[in-house]
N, C-alpha and C. Protein backbone atom coordinates (compact mmCIF):
# COMPACT_ATOMS: atom_id res chain seq x y z
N UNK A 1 -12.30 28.23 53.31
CA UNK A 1 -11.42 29.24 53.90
C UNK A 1 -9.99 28.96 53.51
N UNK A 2 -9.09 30.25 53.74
CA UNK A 2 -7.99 29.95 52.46
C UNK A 2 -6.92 29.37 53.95
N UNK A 3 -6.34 28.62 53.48
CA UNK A 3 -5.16 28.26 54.70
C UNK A 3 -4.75 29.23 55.06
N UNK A 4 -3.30 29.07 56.33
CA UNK A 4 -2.30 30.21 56.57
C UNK A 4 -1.20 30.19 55.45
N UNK A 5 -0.81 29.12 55.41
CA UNK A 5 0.21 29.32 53.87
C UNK A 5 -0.14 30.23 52.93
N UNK A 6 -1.51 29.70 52.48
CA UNK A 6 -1.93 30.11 51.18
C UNK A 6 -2.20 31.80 51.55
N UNK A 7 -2.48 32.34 52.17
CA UNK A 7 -2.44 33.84 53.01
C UNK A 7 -1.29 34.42 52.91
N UNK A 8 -0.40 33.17 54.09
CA UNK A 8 0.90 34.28 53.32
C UNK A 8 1.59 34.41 51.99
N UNK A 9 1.15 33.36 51.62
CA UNK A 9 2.03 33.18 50.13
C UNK A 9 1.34 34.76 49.25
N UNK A 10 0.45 34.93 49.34
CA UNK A 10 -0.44 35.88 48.71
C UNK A 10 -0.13 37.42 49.38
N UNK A 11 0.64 37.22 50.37
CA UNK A 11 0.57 38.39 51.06
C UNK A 11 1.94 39.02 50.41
N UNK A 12 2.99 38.04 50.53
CA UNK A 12 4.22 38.10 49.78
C UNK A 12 4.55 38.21 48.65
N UNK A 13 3.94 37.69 48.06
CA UNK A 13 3.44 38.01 46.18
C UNK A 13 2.80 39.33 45.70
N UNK A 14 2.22 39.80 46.57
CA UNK A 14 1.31 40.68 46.56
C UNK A 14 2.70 41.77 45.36
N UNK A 15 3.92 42.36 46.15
CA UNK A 15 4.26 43.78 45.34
C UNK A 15 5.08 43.30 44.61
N UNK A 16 5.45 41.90 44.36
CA UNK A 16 6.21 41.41 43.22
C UNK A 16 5.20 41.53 41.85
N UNK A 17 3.83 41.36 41.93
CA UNK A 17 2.88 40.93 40.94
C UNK A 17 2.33 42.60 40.51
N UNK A 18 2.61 43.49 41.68
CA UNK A 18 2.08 44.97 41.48
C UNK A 18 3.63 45.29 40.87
N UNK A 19 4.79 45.01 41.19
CA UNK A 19 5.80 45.98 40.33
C UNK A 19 5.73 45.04 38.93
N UNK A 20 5.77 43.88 39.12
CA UNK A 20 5.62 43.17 37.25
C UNK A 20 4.81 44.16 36.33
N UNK A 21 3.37 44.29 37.11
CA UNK A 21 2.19 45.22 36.39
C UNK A 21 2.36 46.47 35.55
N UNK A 22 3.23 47.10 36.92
CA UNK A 22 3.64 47.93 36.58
C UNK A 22 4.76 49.11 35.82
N UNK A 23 5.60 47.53 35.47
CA UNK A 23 6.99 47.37 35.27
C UNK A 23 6.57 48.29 33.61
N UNK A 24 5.72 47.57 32.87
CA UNK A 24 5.58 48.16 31.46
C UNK A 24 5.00 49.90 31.06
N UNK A 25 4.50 49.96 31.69
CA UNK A 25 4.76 51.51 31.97
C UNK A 25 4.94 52.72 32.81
N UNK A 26 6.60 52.30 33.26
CA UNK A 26 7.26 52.77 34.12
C UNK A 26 8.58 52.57 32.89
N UNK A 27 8.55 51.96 32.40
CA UNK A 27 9.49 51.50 30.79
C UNK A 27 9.21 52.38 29.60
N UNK A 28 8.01 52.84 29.82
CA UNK A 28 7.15 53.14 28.23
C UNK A 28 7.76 55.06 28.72
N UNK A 29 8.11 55.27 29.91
CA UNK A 29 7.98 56.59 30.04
C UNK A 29 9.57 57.24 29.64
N UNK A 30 9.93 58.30 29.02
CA UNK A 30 10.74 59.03 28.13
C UNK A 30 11.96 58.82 28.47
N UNK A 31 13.11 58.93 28.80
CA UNK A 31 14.74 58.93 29.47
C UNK A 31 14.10 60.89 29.51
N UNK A 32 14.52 61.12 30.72
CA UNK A 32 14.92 62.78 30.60
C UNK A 32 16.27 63.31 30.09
N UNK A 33 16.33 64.39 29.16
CA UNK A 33 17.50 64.53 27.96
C UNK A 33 18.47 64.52 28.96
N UNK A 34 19.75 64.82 28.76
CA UNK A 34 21.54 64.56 29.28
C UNK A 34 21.41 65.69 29.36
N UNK A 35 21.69 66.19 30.66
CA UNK A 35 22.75 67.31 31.09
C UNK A 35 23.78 67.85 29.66
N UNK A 36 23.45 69.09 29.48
CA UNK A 36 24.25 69.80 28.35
C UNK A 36 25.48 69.69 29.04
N UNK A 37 26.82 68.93 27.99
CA UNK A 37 28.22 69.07 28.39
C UNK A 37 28.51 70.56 27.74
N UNK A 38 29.61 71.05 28.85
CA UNK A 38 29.72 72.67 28.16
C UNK A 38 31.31 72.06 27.20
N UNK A 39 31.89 71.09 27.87
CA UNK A 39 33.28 70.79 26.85
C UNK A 39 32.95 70.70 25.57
N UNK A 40 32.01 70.22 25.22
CA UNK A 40 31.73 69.18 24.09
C UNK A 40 30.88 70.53 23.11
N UNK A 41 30.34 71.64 24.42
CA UNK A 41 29.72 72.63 23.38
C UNK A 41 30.59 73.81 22.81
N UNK A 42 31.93 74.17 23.82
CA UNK A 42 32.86 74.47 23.48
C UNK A 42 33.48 74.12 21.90
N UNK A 43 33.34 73.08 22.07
CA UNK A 43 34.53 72.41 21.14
C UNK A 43 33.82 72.33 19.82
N UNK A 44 32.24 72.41 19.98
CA UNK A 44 31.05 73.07 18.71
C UNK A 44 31.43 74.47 18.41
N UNK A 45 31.57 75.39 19.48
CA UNK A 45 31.71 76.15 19.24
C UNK A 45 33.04 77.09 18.47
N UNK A 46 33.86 76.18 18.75
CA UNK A 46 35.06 76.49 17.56
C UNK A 46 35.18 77.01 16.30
N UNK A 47 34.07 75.88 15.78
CA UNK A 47 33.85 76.63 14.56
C UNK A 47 33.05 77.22 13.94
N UNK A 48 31.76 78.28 15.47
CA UNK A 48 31.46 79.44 15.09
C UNK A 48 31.92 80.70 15.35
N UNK A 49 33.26 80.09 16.11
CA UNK A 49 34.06 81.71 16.57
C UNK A 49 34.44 82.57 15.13
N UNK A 50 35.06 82.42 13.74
CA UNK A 50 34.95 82.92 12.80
C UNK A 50 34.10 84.12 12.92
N UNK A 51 32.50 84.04 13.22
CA UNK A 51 31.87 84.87 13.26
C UNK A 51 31.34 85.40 14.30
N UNK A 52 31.05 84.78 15.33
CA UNK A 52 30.48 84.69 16.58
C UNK A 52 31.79 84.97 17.69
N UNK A 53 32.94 85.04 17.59
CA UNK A 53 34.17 84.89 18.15
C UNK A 53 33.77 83.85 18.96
N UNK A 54 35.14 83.44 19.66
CA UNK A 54 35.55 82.24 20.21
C UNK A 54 34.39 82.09 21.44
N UNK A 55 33.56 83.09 21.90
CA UNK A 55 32.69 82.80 22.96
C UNK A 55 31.20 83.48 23.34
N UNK A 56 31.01 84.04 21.81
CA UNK A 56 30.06 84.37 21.48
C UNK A 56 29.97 86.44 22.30
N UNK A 57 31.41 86.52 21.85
CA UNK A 57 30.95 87.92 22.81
C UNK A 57 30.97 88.75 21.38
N UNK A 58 31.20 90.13 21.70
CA UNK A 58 31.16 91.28 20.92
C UNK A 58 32.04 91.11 19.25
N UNK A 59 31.62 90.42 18.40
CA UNK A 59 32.48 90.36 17.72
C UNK A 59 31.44 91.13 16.36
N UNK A 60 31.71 90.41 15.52
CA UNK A 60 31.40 91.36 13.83
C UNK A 60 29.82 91.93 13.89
N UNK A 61 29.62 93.72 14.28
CA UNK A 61 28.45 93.60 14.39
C UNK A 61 27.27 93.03 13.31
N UNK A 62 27.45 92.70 12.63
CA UNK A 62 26.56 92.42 11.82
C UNK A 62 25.81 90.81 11.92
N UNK A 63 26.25 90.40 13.13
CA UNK A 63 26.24 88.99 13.86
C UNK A 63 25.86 89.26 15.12
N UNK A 64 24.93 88.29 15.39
CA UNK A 64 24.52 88.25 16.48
C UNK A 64 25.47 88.13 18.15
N UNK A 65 25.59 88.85 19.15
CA UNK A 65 26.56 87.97 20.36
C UNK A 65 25.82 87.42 21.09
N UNK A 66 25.55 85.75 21.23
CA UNK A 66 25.52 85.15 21.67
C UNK A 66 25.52 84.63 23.03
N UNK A 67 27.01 85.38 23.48
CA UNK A 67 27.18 85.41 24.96
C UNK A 67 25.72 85.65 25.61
N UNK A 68 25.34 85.30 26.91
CA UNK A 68 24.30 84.98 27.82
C UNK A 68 23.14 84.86 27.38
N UNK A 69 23.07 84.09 25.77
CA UNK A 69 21.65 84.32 25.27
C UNK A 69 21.34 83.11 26.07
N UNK A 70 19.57 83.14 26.19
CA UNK A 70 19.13 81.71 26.40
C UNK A 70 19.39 80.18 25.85
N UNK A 71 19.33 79.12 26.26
CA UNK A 71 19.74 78.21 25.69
C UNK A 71 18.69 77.54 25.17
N UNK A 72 17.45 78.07 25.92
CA UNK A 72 15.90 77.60 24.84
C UNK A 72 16.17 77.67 23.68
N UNK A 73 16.29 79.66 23.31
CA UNK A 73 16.29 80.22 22.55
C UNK A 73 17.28 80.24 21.40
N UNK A 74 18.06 79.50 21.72
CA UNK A 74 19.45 79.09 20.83
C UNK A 74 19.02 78.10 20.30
N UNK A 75 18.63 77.25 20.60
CA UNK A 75 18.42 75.48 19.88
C UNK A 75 17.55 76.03 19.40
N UNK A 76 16.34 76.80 19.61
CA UNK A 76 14.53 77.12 18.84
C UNK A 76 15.91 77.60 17.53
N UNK A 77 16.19 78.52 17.47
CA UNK A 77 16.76 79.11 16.08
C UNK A 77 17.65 77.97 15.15
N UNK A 78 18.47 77.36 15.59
CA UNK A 78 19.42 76.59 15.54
C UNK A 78 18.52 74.64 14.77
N UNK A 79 17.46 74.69 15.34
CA UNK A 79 16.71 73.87 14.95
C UNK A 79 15.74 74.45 13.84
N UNK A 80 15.40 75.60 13.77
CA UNK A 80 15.14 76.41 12.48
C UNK A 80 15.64 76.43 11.59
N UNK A 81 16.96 76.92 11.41
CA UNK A 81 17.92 76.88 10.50
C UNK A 81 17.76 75.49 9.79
N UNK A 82 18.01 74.40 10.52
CA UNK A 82 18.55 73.11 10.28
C UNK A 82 16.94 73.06 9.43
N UNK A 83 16.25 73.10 10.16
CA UNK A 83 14.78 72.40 9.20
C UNK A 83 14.67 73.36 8.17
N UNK A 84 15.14 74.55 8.11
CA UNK A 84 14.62 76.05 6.65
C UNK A 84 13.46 76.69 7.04
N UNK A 85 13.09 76.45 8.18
CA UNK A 85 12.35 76.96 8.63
C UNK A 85 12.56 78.87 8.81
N UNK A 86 13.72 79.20 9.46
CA UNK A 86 14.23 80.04 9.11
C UNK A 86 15.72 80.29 8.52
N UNK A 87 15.85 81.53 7.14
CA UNK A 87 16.45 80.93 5.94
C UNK A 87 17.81 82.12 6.01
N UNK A 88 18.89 81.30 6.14
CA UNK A 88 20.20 82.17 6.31
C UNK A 88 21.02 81.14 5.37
N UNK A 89 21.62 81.54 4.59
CA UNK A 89 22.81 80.22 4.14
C UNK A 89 24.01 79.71 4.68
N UNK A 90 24.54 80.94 5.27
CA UNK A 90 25.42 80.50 6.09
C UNK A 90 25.39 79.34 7.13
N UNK A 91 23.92 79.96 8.06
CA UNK A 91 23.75 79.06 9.14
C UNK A 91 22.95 77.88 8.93
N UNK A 92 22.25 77.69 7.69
CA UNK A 92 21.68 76.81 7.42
C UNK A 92 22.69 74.96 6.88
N UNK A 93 23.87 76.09 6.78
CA UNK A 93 24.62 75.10 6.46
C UNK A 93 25.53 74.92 7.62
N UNK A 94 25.85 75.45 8.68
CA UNK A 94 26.66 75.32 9.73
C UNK A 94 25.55 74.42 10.66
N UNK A 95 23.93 74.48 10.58
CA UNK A 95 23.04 73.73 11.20
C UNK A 95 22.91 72.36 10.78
N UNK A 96 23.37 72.15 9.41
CA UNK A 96 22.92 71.11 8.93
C UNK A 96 23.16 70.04 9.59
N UNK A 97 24.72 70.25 10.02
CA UNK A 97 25.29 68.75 10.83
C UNK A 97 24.90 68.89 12.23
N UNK A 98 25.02 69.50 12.76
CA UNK A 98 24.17 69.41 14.44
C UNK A 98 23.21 68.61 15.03
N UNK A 99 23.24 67.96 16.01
CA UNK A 99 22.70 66.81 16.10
C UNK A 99 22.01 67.66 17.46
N UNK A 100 20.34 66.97 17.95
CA UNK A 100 19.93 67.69 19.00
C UNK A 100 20.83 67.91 20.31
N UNK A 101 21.47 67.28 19.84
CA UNK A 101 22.49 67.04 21.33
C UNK A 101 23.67 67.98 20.86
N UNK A 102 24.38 68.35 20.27
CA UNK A 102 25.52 69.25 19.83
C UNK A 102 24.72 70.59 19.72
N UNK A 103 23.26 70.62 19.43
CA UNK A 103 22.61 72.06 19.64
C UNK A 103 22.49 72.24 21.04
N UNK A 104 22.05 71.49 21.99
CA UNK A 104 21.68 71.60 23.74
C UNK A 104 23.45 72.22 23.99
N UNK A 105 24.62 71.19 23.68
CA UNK A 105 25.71 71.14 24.12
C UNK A 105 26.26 73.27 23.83
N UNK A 106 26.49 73.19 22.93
CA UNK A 106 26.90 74.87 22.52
C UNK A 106 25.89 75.70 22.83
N UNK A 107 24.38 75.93 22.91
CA UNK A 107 23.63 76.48 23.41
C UNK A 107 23.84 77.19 24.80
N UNK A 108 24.26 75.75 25.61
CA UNK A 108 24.28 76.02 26.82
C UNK A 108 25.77 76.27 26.88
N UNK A 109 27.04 76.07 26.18
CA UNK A 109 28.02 77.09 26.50
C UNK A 109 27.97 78.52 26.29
N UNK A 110 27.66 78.95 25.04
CA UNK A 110 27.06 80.55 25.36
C UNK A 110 26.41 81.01 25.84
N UNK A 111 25.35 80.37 26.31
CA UNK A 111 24.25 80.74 27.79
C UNK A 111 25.44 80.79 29.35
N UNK A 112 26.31 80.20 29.44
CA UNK A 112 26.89 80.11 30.42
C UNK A 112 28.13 81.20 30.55
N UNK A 113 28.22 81.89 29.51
CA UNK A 113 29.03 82.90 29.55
C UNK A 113 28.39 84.47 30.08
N UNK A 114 29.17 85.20 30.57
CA UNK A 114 28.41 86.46 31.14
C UNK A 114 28.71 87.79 29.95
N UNK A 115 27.22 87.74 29.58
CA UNK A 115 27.08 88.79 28.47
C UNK A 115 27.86 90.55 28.71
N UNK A 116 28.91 90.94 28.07
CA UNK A 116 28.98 92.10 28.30
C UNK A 116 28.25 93.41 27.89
N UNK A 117 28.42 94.25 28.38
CA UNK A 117 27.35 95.49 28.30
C UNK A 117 28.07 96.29 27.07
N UNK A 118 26.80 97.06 26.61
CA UNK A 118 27.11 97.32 25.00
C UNK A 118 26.76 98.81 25.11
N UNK A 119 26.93 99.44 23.78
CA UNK A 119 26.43 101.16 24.43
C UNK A 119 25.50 101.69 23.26
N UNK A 120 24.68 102.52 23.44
CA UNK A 120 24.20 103.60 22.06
C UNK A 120 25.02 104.79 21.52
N UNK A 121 24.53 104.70 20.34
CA UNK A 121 25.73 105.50 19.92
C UNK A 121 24.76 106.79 19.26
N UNK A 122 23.58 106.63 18.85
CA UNK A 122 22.99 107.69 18.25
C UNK A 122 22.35 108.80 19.17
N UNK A 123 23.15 109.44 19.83
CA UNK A 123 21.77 110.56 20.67
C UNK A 123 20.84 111.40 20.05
N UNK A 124 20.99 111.31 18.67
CA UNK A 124 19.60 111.78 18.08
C UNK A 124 18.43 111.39 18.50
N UNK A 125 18.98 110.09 18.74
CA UNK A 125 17.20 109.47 18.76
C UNK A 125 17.30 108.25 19.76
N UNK A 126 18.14 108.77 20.78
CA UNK A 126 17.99 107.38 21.35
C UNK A 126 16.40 107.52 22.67
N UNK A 127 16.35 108.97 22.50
CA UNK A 127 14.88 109.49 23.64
C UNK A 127 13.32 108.34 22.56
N UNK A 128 13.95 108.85 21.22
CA UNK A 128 12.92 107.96 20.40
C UNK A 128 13.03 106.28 20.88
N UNK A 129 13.70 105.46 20.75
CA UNK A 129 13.87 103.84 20.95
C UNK A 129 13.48 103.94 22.62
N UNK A 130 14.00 104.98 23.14
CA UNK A 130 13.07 104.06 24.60
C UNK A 130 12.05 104.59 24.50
N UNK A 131 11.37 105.33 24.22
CA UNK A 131 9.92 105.66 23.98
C UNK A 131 9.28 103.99 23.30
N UNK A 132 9.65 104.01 22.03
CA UNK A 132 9.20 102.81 21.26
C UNK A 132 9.59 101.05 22.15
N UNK A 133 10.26 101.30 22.57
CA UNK A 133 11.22 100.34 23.73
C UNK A 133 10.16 99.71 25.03
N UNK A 134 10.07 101.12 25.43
CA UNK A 134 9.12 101.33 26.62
C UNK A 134 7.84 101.27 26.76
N UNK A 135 7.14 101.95 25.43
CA UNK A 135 6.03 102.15 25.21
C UNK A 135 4.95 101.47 24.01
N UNK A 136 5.85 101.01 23.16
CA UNK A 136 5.37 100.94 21.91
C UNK A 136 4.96 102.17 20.89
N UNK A 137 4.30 102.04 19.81
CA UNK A 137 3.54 103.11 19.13
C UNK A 137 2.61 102.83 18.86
N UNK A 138 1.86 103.52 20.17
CA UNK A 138 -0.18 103.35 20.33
C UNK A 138 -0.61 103.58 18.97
N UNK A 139 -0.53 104.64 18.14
CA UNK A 139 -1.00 104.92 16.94
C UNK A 139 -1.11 104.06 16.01
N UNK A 140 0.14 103.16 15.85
CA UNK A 140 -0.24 101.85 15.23
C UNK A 140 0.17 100.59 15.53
N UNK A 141 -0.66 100.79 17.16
CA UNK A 141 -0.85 99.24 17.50
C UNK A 141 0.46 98.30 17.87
N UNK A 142 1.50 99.60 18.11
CA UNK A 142 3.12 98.32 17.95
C UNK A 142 3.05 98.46 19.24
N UNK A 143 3.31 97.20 20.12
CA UNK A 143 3.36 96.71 21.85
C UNK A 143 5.17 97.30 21.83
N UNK A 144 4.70 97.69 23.01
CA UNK A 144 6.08 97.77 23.90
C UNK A 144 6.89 96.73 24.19
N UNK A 145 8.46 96.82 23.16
CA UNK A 145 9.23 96.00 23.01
C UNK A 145 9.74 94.87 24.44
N UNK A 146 9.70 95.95 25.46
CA UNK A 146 9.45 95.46 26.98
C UNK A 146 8.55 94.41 27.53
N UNK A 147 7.42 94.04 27.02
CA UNK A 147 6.48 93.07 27.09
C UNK A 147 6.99 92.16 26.68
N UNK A 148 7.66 91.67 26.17
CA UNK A 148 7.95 90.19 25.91
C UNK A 148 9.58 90.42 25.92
N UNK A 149 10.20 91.64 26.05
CA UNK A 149 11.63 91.12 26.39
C UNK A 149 12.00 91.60 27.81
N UNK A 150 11.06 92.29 28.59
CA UNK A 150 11.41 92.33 29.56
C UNK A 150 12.25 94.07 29.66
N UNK A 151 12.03 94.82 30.93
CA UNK A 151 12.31 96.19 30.60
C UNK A 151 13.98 96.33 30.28
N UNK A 152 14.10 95.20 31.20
CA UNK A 152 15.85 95.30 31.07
C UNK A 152 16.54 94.24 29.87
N UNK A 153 15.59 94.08 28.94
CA UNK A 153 16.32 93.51 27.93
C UNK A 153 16.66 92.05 28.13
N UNK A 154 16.26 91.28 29.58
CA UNK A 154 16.84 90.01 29.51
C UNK A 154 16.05 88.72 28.88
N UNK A 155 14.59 89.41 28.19
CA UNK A 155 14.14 88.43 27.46
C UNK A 155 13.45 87.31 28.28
N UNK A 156 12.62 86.23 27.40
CA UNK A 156 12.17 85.49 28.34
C UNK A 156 12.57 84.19 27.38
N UNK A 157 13.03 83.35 27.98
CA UNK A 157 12.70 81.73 27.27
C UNK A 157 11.49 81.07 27.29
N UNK A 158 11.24 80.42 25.64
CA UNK A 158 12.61 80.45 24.57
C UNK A 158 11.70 81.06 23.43
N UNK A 159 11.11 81.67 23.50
CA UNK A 159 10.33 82.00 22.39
C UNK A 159 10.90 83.86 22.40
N UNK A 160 11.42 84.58 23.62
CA UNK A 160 11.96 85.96 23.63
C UNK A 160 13.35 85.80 24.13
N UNK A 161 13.97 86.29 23.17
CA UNK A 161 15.39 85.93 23.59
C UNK A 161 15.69 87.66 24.32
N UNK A 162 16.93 87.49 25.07
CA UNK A 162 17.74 88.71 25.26
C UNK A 162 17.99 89.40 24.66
N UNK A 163 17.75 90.91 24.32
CA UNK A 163 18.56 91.54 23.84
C UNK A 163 19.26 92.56 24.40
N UNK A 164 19.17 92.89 25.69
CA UNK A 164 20.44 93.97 26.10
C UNK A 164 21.67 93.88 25.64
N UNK A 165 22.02 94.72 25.05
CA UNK A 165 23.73 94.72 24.79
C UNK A 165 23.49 94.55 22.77
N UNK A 166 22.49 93.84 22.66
CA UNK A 166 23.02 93.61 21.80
C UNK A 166 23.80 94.39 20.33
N UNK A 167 23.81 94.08 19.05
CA UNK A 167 24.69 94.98 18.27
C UNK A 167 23.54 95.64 17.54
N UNK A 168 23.45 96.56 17.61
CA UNK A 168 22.10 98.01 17.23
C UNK A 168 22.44 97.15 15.39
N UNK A 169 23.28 97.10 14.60
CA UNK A 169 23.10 96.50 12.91
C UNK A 169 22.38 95.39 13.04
N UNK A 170 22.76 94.36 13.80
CA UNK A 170 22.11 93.27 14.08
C UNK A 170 20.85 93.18 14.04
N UNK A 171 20.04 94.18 14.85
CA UNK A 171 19.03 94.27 15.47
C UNK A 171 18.50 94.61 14.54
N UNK A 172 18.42 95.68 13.73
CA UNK A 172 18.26 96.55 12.55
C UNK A 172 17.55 95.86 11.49
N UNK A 173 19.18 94.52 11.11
CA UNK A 173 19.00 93.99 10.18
C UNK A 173 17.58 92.81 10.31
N UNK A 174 17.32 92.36 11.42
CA UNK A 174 16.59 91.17 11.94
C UNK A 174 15.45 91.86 11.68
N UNK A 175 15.29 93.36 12.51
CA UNK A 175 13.71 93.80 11.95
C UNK A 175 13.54 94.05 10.45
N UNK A 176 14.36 94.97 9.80
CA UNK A 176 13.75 94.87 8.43
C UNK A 176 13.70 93.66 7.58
N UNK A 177 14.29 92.34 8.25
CA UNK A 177 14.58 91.09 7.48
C UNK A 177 12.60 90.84 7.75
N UNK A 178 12.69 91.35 9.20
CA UNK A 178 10.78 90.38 9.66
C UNK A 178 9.57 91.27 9.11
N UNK A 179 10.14 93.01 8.51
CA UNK A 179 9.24 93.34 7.85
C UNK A 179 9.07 93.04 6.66
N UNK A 180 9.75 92.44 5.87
CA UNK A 180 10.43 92.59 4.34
C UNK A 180 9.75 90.85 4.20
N UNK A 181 9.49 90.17 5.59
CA UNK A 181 9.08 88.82 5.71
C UNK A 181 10.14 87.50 4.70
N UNK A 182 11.37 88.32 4.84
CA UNK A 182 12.38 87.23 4.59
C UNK A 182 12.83 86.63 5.92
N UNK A 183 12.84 87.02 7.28
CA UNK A 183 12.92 86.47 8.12
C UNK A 183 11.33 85.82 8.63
N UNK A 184 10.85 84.42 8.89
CA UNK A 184 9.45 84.44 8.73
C UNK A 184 9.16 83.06 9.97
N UNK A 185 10.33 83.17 10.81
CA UNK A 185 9.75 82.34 12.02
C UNK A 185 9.21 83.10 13.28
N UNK A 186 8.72 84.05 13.25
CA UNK A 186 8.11 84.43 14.09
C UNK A 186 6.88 85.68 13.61
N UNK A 187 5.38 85.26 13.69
CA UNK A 187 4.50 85.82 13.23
C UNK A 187 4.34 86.89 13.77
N UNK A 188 4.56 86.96 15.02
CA UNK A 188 4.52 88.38 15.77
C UNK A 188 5.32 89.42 15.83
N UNK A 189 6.76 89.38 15.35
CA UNK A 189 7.60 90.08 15.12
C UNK A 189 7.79 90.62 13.63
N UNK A 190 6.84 89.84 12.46
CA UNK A 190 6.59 89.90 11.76
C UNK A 190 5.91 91.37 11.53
N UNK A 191 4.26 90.88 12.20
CA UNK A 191 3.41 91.62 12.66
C UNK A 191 3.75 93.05 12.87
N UNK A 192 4.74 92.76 14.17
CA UNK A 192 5.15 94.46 14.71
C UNK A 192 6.27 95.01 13.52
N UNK A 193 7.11 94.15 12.79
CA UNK A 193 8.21 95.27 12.54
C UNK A 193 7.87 95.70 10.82
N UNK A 194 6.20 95.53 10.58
CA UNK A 194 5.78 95.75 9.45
C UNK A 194 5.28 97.25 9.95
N UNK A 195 4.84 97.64 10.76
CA UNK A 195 4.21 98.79 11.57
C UNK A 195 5.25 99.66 11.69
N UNK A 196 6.66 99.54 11.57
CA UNK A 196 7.37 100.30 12.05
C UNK A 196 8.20 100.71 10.68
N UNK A 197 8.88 102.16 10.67
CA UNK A 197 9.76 102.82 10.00
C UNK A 197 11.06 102.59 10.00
N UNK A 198 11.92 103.27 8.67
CA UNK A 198 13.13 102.90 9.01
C UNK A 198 13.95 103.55 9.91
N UNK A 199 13.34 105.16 10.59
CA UNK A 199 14.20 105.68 11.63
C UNK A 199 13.88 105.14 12.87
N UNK A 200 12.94 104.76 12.68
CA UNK A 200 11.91 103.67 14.11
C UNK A 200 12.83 102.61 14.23
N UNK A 201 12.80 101.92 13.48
CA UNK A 201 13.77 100.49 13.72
C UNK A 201 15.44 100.88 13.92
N UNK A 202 15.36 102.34 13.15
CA UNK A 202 17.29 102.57 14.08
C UNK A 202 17.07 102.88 15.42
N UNK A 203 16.12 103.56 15.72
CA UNK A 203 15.88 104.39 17.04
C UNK A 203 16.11 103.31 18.15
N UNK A 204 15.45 102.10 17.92
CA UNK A 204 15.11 101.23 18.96
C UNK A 204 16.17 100.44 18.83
N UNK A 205 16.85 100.16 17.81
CA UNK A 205 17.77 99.45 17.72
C UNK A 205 18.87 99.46 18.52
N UNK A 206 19.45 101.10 18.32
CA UNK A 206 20.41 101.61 18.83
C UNK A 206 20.52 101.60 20.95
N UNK A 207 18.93 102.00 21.06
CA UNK A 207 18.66 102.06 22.19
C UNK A 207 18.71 100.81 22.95
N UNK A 208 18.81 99.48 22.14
CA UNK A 208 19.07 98.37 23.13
C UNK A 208 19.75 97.93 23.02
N UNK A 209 20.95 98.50 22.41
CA UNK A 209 22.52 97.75 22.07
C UNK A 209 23.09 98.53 23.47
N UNK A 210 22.25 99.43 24.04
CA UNK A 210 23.02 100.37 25.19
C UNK A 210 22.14 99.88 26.15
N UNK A 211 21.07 98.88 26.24
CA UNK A 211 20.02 98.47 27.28
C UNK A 211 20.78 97.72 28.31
N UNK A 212 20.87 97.50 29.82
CA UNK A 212 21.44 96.75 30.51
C UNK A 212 20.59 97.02 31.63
């Protein structure tokens, strides 16, 4: 029979010998990433105001605005670029130096800005883009742009970004880039904007540069 010493000694040892045990994987498990600094994404962002203006709002339509996009959805592209995954020269070379942490950092400063509201300009056809917007085109199989961005345009992270507001050329240019399959990181957008026309892709275009 074990003494009283030897009892307690064992009794006392006991969660020193269970945290030792356990010490090695409680070590082995990840650091969770750093809080995105918005200073530090700011100060990234400097030198995409050129095109993007100083805060990612309404600037050269032929550029994306930025302002309140997701910050998933910013690094997914942004880490594209950088790998060639998807192929722009401009940004492929403004990605190059970005470090995962300078992509989180500016991501999340233009996510933190409040997106302003944008308008349509074509009333020819803007009854057409929310039809296509709203509904898709059953006839050939194109889903309603609303399903994965949501009716009001705010998109889902990080694989559907926002587009309310955004710039109708922009938009334009991105679909015929994903039918033409020079834009080629996303198979499904691929998919749909091969199905669609070129008054189709203004129609809808236009209609969600005025979406809010």
């Amino acid at each position: 029979m074990k003494s009283i010493l030897a009892r307690t000694l064992q009794t006392a040892l006991a969660p020193a010998l269970a945290f030792a045990l356990a010490a090695p994987l409680m070590a082995a498990e990840p650091a969770a990433p750093a809080k995105p600094d918005l200073a530090k994404g700011q100060a990234t962002a400097q030198v995409c105001a050129a095109c993007h203006a100083a805060d990612g709002t309404r600037g050269i339509p032929s550029n994306p605005i930025l302002q309140g996009q997701h910050p998933e959805y910013l690094v997914k592209q942004l880490t594209e670029f950088k790998a060639g995954k998807r192929q722009n020269p401009i940004m492929q070379g403004m990605a190059a130096s970005l470090s995962e942490e300078d992509m989180r950092n500016v991501a999340a400063f233009y996510a933190s800005k409040q997106a302003e509201p944008g308008a349509a300009t074509d009333k020819d056809l803007v009854l057409l883009g929310e039809k296509i917007y709203r509904g898709g085109i059953a006839e050939r199989n194109v889903p309603a742009c609303a399903g994965c961005h949501s009716p009001s345009g705010a998109g889902i992270p990080a694989q559907y970004p926002r587009l309310a507001g955004q710039h109708a050329e922009y938009t334009a240019a991105q679909l015929n880039a994903f039918r033409a399959g020079a834009r080629a990181n996303s198979t499904q957008m691929v998919g749909v904007a091969a199905k669609m026309n070129d008054r189709e892709i203004k129609a809808v275009s236009d209609y969600i540069a005025g979406l809010r």
